[in-house]
C-alpha atoms as a PDB file:
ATOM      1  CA  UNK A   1       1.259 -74.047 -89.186  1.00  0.00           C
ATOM      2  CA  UNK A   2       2.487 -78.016 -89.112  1.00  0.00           C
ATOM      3  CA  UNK A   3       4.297 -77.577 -92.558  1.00  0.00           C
ATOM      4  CA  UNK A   4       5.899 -73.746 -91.076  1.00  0.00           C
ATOM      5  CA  UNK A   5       6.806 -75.978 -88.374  1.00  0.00           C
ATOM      6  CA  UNK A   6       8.682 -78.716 -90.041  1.00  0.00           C
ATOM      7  CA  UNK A   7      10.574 -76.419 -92.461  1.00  0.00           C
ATOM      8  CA  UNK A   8      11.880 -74.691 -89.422  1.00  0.00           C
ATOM      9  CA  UNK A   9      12.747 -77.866 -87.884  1.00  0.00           C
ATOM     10  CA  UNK A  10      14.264 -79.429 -90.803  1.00  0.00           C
ATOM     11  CA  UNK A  11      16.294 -76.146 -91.646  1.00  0.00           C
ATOM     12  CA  UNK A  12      17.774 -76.272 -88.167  1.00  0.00           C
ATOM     13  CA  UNK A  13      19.106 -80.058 -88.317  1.00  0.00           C
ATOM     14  CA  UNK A  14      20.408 -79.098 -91.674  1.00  0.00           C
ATOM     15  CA  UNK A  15      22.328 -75.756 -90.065  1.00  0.00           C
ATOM     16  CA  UNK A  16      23.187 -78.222 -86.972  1.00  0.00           C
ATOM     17  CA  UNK A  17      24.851 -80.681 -89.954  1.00  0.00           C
ATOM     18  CA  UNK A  18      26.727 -77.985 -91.691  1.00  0.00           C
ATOM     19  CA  UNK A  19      27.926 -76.815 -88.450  1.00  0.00           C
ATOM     20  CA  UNK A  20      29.570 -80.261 -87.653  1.00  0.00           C
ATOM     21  CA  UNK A  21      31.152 -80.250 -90.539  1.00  0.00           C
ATOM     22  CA  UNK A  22      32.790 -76.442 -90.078  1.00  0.00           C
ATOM     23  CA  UNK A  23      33.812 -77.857 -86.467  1.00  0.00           C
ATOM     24  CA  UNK A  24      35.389 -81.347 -87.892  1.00  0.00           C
ATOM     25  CA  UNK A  25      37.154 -78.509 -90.895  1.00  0.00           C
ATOM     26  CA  UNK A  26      39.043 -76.935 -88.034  1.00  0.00           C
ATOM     27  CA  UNK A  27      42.704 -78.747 -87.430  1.00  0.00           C
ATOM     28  CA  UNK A  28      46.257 -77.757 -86.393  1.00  0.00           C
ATOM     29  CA  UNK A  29      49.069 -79.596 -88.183  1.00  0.00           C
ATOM     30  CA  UNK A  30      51.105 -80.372 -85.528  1.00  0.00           C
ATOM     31  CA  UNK A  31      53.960 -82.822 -85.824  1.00  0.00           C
ATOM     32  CA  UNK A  32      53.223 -85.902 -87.524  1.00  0.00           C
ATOM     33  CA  UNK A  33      49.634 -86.013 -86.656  1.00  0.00           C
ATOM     34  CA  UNK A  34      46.302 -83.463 -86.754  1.00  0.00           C
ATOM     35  CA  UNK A  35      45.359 -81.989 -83.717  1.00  0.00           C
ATOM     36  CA  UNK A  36      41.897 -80.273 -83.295  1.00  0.00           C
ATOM     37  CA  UNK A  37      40.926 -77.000 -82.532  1.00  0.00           C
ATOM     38  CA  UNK A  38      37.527 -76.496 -81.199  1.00  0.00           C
ATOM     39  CA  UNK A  39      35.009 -74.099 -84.083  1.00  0.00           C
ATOM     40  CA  UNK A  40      34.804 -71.914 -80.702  1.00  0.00           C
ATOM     41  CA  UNK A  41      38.748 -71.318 -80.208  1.00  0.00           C
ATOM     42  CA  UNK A  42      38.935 -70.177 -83.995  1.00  0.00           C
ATOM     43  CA  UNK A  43      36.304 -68.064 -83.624  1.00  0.00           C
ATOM     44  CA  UNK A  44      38.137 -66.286 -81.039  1.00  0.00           C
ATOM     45  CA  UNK A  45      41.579 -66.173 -83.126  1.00  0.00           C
ATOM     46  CA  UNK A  46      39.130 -64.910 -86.119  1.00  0.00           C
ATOM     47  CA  UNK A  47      37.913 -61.680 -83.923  1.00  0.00           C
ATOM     48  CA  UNK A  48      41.372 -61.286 -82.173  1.00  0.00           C
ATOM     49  CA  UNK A  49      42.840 -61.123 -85.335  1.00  0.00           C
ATOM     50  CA  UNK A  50      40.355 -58.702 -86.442  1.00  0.00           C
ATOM     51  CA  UNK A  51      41.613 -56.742 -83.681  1.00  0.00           C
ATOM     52  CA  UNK A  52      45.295 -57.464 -84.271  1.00  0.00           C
ATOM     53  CA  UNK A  53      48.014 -56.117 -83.136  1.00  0.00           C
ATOM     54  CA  UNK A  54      46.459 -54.223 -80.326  1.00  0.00           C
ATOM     55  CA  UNK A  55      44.327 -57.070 -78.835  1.00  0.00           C
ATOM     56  CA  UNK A  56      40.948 -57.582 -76.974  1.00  0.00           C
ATOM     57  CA  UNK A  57      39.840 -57.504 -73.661  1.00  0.00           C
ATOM     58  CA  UNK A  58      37.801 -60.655 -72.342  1.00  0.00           C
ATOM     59  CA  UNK A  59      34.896 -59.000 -71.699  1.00  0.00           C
ATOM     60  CA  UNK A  60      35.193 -57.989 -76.002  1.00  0.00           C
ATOM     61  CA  UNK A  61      35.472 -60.929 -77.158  1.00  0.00           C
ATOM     62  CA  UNK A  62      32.781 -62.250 -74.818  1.00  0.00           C
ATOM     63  CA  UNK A  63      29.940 -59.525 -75.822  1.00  0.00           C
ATOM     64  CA  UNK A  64      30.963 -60.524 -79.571  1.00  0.00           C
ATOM     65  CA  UNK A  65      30.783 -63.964 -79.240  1.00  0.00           C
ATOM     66  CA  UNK A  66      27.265 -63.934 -77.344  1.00  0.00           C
ATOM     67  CA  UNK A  67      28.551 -66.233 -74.597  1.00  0.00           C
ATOM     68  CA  UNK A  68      29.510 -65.868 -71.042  1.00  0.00           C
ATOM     69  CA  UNK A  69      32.581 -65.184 -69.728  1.00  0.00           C
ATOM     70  CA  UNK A  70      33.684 -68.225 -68.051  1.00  0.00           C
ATOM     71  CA  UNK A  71      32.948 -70.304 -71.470  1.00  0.00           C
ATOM     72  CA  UNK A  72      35.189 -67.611 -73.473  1.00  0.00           C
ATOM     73  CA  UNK A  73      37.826 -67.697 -70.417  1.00  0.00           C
ATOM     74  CA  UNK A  74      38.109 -71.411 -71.141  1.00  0.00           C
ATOM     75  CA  UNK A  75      38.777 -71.127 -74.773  1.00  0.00           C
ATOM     76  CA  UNK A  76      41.360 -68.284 -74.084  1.00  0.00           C
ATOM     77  CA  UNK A  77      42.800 -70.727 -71.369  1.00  0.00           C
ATOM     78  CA  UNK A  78      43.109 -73.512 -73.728  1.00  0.00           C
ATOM     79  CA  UNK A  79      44.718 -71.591 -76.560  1.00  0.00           C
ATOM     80  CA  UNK A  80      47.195 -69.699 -74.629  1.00  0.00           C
ATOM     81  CA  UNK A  81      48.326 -72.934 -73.243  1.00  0.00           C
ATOM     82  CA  UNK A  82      48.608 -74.090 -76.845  1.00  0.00           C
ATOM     83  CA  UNK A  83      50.737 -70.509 -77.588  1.00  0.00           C
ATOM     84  CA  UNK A  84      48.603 -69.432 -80.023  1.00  0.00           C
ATOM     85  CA  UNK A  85      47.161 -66.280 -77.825  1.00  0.00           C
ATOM     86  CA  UNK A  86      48.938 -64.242 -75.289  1.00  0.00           C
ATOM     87  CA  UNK A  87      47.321 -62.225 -72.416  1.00  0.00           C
ATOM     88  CA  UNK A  88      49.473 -58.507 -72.198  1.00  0.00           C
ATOM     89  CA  UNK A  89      48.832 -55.953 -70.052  1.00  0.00           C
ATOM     90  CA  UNK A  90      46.976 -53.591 -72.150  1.00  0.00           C
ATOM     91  CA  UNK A  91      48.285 -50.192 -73.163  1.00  0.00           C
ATOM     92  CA  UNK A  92      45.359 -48.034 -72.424  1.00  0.00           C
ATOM     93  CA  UNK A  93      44.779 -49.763 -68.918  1.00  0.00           C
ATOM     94  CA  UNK A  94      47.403 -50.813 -66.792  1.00  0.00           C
ATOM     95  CA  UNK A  95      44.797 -52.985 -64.518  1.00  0.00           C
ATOM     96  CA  UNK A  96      43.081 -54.461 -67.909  1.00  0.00           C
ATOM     97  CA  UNK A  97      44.508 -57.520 -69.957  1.00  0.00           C
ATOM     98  CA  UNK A  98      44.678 -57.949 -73.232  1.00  0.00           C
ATOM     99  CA  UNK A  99      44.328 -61.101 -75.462  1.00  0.00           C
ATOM    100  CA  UNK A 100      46.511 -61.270 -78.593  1.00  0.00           C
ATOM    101  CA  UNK A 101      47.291 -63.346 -81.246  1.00  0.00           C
ATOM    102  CA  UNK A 102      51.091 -65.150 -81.627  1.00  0.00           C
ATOM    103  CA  UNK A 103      52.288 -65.911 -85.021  1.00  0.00           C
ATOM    104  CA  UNK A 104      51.321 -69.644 -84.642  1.00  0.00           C
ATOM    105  CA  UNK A 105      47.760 -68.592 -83.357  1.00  0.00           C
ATOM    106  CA  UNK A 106      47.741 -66.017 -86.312  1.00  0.00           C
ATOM    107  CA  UNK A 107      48.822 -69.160 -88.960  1.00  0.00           C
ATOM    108  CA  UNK A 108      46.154 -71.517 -87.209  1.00  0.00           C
ATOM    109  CA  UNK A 109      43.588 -68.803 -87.892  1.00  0.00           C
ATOM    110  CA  UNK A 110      44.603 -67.854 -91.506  1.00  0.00           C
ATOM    111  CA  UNK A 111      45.322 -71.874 -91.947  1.00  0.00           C
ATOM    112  CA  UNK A 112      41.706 -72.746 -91.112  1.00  0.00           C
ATOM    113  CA  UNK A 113      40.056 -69.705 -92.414  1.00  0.00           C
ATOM    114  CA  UNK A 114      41.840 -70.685 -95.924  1.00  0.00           C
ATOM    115  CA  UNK A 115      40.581 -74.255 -95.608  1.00  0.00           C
ATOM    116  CA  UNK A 116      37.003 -73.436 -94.190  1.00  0.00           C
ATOM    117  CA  UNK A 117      37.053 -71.081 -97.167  1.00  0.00           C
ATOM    118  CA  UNK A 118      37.549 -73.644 -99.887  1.00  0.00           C
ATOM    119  CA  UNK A 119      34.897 -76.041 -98.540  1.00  0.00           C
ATOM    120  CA  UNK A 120      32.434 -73.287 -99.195  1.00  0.00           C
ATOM    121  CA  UNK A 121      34.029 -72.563-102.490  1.00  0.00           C
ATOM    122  CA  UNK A 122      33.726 -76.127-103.405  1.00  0.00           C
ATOM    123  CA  UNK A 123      30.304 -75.960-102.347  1.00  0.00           C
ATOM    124  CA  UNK A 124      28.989 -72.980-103.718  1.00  0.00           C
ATOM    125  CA  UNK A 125      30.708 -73.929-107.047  1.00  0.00           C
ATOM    126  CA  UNK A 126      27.511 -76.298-107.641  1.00  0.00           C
ATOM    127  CA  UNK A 127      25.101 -73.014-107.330  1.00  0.00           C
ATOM    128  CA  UNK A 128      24.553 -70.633-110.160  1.00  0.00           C
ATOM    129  CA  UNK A 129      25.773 -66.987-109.356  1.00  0.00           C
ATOM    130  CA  UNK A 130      21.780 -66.288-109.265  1.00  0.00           C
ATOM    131  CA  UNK A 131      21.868 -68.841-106.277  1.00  0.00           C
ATOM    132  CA  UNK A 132      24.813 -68.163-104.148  1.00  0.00           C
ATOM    133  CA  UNK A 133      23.613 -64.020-103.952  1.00  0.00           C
ATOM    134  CA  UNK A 134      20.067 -65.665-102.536  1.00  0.00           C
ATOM    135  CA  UNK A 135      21.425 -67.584-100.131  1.00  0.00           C
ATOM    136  CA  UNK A 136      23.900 -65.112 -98.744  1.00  0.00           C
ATOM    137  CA  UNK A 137      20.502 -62.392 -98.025  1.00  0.00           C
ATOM    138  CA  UNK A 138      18.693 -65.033 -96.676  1.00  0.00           C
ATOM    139  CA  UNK A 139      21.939 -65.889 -94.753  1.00  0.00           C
ATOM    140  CA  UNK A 140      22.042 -62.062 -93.700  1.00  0.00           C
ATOM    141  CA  UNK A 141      18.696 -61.890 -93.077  1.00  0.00           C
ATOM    142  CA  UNK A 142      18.000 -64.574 -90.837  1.00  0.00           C
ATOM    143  CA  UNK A 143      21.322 -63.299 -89.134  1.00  0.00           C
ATOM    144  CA  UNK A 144      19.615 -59.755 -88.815  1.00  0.00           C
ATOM    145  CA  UNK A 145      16.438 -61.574 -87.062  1.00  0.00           C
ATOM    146  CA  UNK A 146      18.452 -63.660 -84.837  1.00  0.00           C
ATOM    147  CA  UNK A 147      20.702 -60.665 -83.459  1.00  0.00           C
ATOM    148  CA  UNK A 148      17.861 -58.486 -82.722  1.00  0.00           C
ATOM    149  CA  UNK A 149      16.266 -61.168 -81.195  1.00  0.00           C
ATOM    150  CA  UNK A 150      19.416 -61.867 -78.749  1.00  0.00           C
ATOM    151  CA  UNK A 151      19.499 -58.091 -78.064  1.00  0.00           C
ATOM    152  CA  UNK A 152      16.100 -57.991 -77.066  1.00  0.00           C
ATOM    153  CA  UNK A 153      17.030 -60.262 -74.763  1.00  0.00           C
ATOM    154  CA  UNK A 154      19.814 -58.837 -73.005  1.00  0.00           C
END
């Protein structure tokens, strides 16, 4: 059971390391100097755009995202103030709002989905074909466990 444990632990430092270097991936060229955009505000430009040109409502983007409201509220906050989301009155609900990508907000995602994207090329690139399938089940399936597991839950 001790070495289960420690292969569980060590596998979710390792995750916790790979995610800090997605976040520190994520930039906006702005100017003469980088400005940062947060792994959560790109996430929410990746499933608006999804959902482009008609938009999402909060409460959307906050059941796919698997946070609460108020933390998704203050990512949409922070990048409509940085113009790259807008907040319309939606079409099928005069009383609803929707959230929807601008042009910059659509070039920040593709921008940082294109550069996220060759990290992991550069990475899998070192893994035979035979390798990269494996890890993308295991990926799936430990994705798979963890979802049921949070809808259990709710």
């Amino acid at each position: 059971m001790n070495q289960r444990k420690s292969e569980s632990e060590d596998c979710w430092q390792l995750m916790h390391k790979i995610i800090f270097v997605l976040q520190n991936a994520c930039v906006i060229p702005k100017g003469s100097c980088l400005h940062r955009i947060t792994f959560a505000q790109l996430r929410v430009l990746d499933i608006v755009c999804r959902h482009h040109p008609e938009g999402l409502m909060l409460k959307d983007i906050t059941r796919e995202l698997k946070q609460t409201a108020a933390t998704t509220s203050v990512a949409i906050d922070t990048l409509a103030k940085n113009g790259f989301v807008v907040r319309e009155q939606a079409e099928h609900d005069r009383r609803a709002v929707a959230i929807r990508l601008t042009p910059e907000g659509q070039r920040i995602r593709d921008d940082n989905a294109k550069r996220l994207t060759r990290r992991f090329d550069e990475a899998f690139a070192r893994l035979s074909e035979e390798d990269r399938k494996h890890f993308h089940r295991t990926l799936e399936q430990l994705w798979s466990t963890f979802n049921n597991k949070q809808e259990e839950k709710e």
